[in-house]
PDB file of N, CA and C in Angstrom:
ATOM      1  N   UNK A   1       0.850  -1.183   0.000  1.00  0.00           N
ATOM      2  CA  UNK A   1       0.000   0.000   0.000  1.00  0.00           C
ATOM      3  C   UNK A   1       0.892   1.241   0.000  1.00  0.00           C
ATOM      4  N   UNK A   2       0.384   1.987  -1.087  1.00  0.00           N
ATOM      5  CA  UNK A   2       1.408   3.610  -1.325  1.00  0.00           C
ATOM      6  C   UNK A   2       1.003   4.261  -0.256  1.00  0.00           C
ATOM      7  N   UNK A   3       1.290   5.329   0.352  1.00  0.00           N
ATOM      8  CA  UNK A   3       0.256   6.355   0.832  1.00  0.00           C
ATOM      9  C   UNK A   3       1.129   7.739   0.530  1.00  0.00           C
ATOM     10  N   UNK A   4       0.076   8.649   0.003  1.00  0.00           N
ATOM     11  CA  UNK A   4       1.046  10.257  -0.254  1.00  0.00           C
ATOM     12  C   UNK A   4       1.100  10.656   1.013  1.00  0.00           C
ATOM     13  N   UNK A   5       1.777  11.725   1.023  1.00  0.00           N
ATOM     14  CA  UNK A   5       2.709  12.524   1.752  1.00  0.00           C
ATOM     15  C   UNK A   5       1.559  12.831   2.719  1.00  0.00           C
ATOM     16  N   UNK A   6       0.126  13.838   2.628  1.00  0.00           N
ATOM     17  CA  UNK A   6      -0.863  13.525   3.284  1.00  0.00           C
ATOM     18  C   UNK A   6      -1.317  12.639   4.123  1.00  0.00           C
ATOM     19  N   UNK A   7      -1.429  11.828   3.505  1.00  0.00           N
ATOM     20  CA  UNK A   7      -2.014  10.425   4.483  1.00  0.00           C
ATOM     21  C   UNK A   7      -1.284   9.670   5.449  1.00  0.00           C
ATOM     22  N   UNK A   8       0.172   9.659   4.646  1.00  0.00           N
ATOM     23  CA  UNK A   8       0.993   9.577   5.881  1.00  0.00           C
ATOM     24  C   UNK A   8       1.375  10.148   7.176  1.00  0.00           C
ATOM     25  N   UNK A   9       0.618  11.865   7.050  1.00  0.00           N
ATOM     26  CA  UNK A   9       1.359  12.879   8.195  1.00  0.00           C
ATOM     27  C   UNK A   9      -0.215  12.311   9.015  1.00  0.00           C
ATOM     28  N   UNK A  10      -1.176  12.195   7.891  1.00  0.00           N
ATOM     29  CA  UNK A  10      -2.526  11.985   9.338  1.00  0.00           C
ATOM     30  C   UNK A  10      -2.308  10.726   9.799  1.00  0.00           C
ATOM     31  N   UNK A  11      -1.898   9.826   9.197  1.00  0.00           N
ATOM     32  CA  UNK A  11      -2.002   8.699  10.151  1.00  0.00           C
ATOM     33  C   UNK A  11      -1.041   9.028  11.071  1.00  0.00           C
ATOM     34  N   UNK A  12       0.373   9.919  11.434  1.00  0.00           N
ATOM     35  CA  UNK A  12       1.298   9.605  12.005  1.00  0.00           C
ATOM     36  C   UNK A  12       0.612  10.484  13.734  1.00  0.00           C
ATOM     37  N   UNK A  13      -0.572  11.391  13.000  1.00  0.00           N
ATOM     38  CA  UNK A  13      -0.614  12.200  14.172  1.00  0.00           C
ATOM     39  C   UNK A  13      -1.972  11.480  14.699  1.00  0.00           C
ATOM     40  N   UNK A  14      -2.845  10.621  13.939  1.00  0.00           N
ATOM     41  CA  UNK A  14      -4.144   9.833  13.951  1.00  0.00           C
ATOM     42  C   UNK A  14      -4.089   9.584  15.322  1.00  0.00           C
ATOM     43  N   UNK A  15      -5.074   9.600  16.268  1.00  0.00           N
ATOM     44  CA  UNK A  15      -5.442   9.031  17.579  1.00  0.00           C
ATOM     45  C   UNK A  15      -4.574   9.611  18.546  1.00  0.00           C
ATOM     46  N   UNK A  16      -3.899  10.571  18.357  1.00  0.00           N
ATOM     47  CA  UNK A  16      -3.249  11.220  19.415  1.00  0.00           C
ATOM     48  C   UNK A  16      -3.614  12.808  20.371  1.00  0.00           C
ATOM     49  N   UNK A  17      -3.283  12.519  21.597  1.00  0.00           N
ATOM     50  CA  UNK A  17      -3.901  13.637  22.710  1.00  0.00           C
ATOM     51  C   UNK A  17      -3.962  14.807  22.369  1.00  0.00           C
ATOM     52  N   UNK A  18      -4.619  16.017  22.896  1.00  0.00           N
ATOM     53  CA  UNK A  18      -4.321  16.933  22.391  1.00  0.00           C
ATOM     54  C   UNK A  18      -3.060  17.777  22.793  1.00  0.00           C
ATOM     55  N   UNK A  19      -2.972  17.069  24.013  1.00  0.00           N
ATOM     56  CA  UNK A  19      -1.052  17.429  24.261  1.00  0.00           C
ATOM     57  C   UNK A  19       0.309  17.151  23.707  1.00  0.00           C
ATOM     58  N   UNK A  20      -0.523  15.741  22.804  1.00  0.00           N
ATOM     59  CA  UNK A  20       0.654  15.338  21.770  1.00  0.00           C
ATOM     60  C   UNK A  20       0.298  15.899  20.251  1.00  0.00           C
ATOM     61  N   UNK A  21      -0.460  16.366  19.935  1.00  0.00           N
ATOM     62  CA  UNK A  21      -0.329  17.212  18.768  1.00  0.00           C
ATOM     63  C   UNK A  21       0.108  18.559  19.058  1.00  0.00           C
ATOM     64  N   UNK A  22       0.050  19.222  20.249  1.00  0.00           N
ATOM     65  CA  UNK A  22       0.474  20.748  20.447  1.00  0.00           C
ATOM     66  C   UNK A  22       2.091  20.224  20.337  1.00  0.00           C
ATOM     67  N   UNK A  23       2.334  19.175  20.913  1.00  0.00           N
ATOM     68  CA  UNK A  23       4.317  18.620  20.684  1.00  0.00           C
ATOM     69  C   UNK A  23       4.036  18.544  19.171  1.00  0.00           C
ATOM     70  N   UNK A  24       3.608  18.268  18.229  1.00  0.00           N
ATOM     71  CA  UNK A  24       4.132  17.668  17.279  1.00  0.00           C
ATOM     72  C   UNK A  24       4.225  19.077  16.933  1.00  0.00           C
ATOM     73  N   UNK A  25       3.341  19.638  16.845  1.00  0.00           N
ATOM     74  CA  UNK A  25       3.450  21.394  16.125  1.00  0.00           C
ATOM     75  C   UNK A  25       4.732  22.236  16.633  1.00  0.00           C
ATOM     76  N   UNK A  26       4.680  22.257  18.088  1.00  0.00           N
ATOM     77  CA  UNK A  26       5.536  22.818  18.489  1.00  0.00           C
ATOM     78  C   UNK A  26       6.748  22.399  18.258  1.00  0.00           C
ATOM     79  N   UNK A  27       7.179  21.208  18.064  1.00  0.00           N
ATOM     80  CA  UNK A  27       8.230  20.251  17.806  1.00  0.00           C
ATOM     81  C   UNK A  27       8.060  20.932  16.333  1.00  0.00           C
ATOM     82  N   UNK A  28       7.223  20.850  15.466  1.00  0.00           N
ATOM     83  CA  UNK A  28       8.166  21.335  13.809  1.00  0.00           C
ATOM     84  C   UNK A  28       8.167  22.856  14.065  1.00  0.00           C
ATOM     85  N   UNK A  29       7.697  23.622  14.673  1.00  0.00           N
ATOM     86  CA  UNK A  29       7.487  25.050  13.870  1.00  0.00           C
ATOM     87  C   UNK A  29       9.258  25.622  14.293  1.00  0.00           C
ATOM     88  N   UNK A  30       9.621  26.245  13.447  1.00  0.00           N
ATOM     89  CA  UNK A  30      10.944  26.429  13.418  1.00  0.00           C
ATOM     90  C   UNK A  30      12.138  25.399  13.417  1.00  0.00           C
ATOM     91  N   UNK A  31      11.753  24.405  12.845  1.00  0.00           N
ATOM     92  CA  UNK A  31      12.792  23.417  13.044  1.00  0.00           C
ATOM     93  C   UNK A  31      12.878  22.930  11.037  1.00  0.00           C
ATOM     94  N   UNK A  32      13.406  22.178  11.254  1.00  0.00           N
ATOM     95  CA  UNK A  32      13.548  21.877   9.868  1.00  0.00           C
ATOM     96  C   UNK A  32      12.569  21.863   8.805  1.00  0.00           C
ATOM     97  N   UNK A  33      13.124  22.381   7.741  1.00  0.00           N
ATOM     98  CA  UNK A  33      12.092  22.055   6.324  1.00  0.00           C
ATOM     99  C   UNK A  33      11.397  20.969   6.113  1.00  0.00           C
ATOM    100  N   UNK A  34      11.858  20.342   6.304  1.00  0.00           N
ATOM    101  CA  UNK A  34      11.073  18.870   6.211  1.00  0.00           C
ATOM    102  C   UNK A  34      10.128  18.689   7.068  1.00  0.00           C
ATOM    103  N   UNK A  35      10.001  19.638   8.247  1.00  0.00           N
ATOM    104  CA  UNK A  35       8.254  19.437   8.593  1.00  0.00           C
ATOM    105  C   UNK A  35       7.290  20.336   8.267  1.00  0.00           C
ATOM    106  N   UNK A  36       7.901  21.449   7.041  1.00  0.00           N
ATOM    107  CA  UNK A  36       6.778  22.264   6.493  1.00  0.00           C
ATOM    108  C   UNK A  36       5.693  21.139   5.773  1.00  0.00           C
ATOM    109  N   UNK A  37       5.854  20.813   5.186  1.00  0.00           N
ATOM    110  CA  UNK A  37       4.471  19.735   4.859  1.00  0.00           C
ATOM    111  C   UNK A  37       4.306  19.421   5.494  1.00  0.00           C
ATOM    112  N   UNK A  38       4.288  18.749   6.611  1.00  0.00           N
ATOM    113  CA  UNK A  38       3.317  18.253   7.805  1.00  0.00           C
ATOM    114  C   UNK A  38       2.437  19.373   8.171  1.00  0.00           C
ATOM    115  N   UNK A  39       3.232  20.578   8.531  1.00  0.00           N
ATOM    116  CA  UNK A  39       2.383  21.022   9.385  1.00  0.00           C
ATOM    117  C   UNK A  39       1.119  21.738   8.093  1.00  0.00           C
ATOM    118  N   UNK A  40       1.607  21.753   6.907  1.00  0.00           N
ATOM    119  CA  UNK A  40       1.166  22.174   5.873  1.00  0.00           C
ATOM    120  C   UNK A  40      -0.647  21.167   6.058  1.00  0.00           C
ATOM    121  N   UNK A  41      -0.545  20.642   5.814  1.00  0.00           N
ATOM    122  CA  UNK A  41      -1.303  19.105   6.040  1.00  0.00           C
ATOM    123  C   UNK A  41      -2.113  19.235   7.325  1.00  0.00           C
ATOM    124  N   UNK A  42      -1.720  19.759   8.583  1.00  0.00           N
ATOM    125  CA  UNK A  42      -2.245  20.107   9.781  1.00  0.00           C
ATOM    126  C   UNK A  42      -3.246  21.665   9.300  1.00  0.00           C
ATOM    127  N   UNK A  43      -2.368  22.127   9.120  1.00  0.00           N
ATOM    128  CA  UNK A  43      -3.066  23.529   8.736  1.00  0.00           C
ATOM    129  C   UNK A  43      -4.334  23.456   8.112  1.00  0.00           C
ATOM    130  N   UNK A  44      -4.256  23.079   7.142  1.00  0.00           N
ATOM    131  CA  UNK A  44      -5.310  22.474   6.084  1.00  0.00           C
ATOM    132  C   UNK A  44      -6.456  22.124   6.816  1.00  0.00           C
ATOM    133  N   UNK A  45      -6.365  20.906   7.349  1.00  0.00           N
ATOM    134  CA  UNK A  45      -7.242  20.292   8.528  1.00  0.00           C
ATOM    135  C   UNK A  45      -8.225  21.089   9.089  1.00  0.00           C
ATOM    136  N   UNK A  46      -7.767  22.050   9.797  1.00  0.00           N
ATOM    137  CA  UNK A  46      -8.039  23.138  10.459  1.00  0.00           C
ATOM    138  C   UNK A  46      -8.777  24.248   9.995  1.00  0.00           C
ATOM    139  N   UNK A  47      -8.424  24.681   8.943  1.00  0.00           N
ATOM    140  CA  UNK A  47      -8.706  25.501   8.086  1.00  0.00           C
ATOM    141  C   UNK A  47     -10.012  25.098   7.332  1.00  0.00           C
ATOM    142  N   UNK A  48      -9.953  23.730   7.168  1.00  0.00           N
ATOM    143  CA  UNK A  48     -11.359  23.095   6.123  1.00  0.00           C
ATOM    144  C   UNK A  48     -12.770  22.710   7.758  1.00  0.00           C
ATOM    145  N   UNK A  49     -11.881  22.829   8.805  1.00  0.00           N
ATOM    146  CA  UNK A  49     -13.452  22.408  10.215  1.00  0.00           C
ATOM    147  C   UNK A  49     -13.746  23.725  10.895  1.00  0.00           C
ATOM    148  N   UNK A  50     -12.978  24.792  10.595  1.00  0.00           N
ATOM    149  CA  UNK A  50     -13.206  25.711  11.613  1.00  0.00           C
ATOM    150  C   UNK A  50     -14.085  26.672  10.651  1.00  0.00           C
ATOM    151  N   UNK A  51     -14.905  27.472  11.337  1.00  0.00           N
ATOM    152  CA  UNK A  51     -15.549  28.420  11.291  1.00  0.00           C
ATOM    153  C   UNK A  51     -15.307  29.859  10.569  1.00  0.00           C
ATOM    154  N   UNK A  52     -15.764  30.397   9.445  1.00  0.00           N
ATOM    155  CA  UNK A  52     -15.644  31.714   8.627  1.00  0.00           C
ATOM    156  C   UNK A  52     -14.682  32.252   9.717  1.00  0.00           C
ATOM    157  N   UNK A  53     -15.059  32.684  10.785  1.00  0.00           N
ATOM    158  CA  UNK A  53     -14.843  33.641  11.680  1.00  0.00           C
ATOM    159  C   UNK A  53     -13.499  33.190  11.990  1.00  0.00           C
ATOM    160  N   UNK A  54     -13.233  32.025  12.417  1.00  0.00           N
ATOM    161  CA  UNK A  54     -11.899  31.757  12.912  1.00  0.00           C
ATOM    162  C   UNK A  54     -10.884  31.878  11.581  1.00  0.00           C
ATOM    163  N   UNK A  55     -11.158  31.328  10.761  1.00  0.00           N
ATOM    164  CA  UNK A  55     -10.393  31.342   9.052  1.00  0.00           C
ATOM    165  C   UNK A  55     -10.107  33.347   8.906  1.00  0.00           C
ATOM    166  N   UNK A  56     -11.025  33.796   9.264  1.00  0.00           N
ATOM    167  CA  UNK A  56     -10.723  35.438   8.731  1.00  0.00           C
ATOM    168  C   UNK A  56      -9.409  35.631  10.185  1.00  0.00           C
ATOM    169  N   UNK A  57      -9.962  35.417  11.290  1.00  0.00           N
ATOM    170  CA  UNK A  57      -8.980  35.355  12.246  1.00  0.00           C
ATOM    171  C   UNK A  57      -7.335  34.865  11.876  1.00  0.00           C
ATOM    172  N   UNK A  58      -7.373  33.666  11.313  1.00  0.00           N
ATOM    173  CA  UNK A  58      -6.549  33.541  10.718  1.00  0.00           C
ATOM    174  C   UNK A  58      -5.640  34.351   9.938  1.00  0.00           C
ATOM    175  N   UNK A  59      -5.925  34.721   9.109  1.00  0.00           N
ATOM    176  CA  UNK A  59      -6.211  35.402   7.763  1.00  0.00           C
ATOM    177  C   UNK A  59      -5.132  36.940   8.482  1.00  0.00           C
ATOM    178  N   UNK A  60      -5.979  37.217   9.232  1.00  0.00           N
ATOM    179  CA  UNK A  60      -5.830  38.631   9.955  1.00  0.00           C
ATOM    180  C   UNK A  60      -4.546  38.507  10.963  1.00  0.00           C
ATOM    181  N   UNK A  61      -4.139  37.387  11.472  1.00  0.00           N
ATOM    182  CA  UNK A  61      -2.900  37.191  12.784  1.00  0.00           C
ATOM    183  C   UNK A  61      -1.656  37.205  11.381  1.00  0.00           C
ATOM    184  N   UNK A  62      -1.747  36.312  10.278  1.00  0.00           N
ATOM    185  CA  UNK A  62      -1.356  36.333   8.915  1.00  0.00           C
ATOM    186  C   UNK A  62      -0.462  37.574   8.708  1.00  0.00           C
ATOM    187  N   UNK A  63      -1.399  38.146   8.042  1.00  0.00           N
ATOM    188  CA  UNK A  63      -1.134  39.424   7.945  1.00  0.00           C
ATOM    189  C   UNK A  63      -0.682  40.250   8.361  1.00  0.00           C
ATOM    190  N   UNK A  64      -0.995  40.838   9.807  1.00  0.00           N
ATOM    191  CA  UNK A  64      -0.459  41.226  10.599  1.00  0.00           C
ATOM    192  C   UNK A  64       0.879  41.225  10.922  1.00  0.00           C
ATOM    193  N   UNK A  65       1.523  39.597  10.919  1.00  0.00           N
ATOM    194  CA  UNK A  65       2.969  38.974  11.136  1.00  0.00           C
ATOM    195  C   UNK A  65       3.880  38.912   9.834  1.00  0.00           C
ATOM    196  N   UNK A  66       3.010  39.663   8.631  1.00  0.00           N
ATOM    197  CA  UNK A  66       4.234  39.338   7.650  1.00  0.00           C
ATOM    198  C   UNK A  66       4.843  40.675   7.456  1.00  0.00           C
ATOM    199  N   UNK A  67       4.207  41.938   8.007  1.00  0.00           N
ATOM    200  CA  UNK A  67       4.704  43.261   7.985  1.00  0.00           C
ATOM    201  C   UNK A  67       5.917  43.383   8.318  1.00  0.00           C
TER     202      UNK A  67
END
């Protein structure tokens, strides 16, 4: 069985606490390139369950931080 790059980052984070996904995030953000797709993949996630309001929120912390 293949699995893309996707399917592999959800299964790796699949069934885990919410204290062990704040590690996994916190564990890539600033650390190597090679976990920009993961968290790429996380983001996504997030972005497709949450709410207009939180997505513009988004959108807006975004922005804000690239000045």
């Amino acid at each position: 069985m293949i699995l893309s790059l996707r399917q592999a980052i959800i299964q790796r984070v699949h069934g885990k606490s919410e204290d062990e996904l704040y590690e996994v995030i916190e564990g890539s953000i600033g650390g190597d390139d090679k976990a920009l797709p993961g968290l790429g993949v996380l983001f996504e996630i997030i972005w497709q369950h949450c709410g207009e309001d939180i997505q513009h929120q988004l959108v807006d912390t975004l922005k804000n931080h690239m000045d």
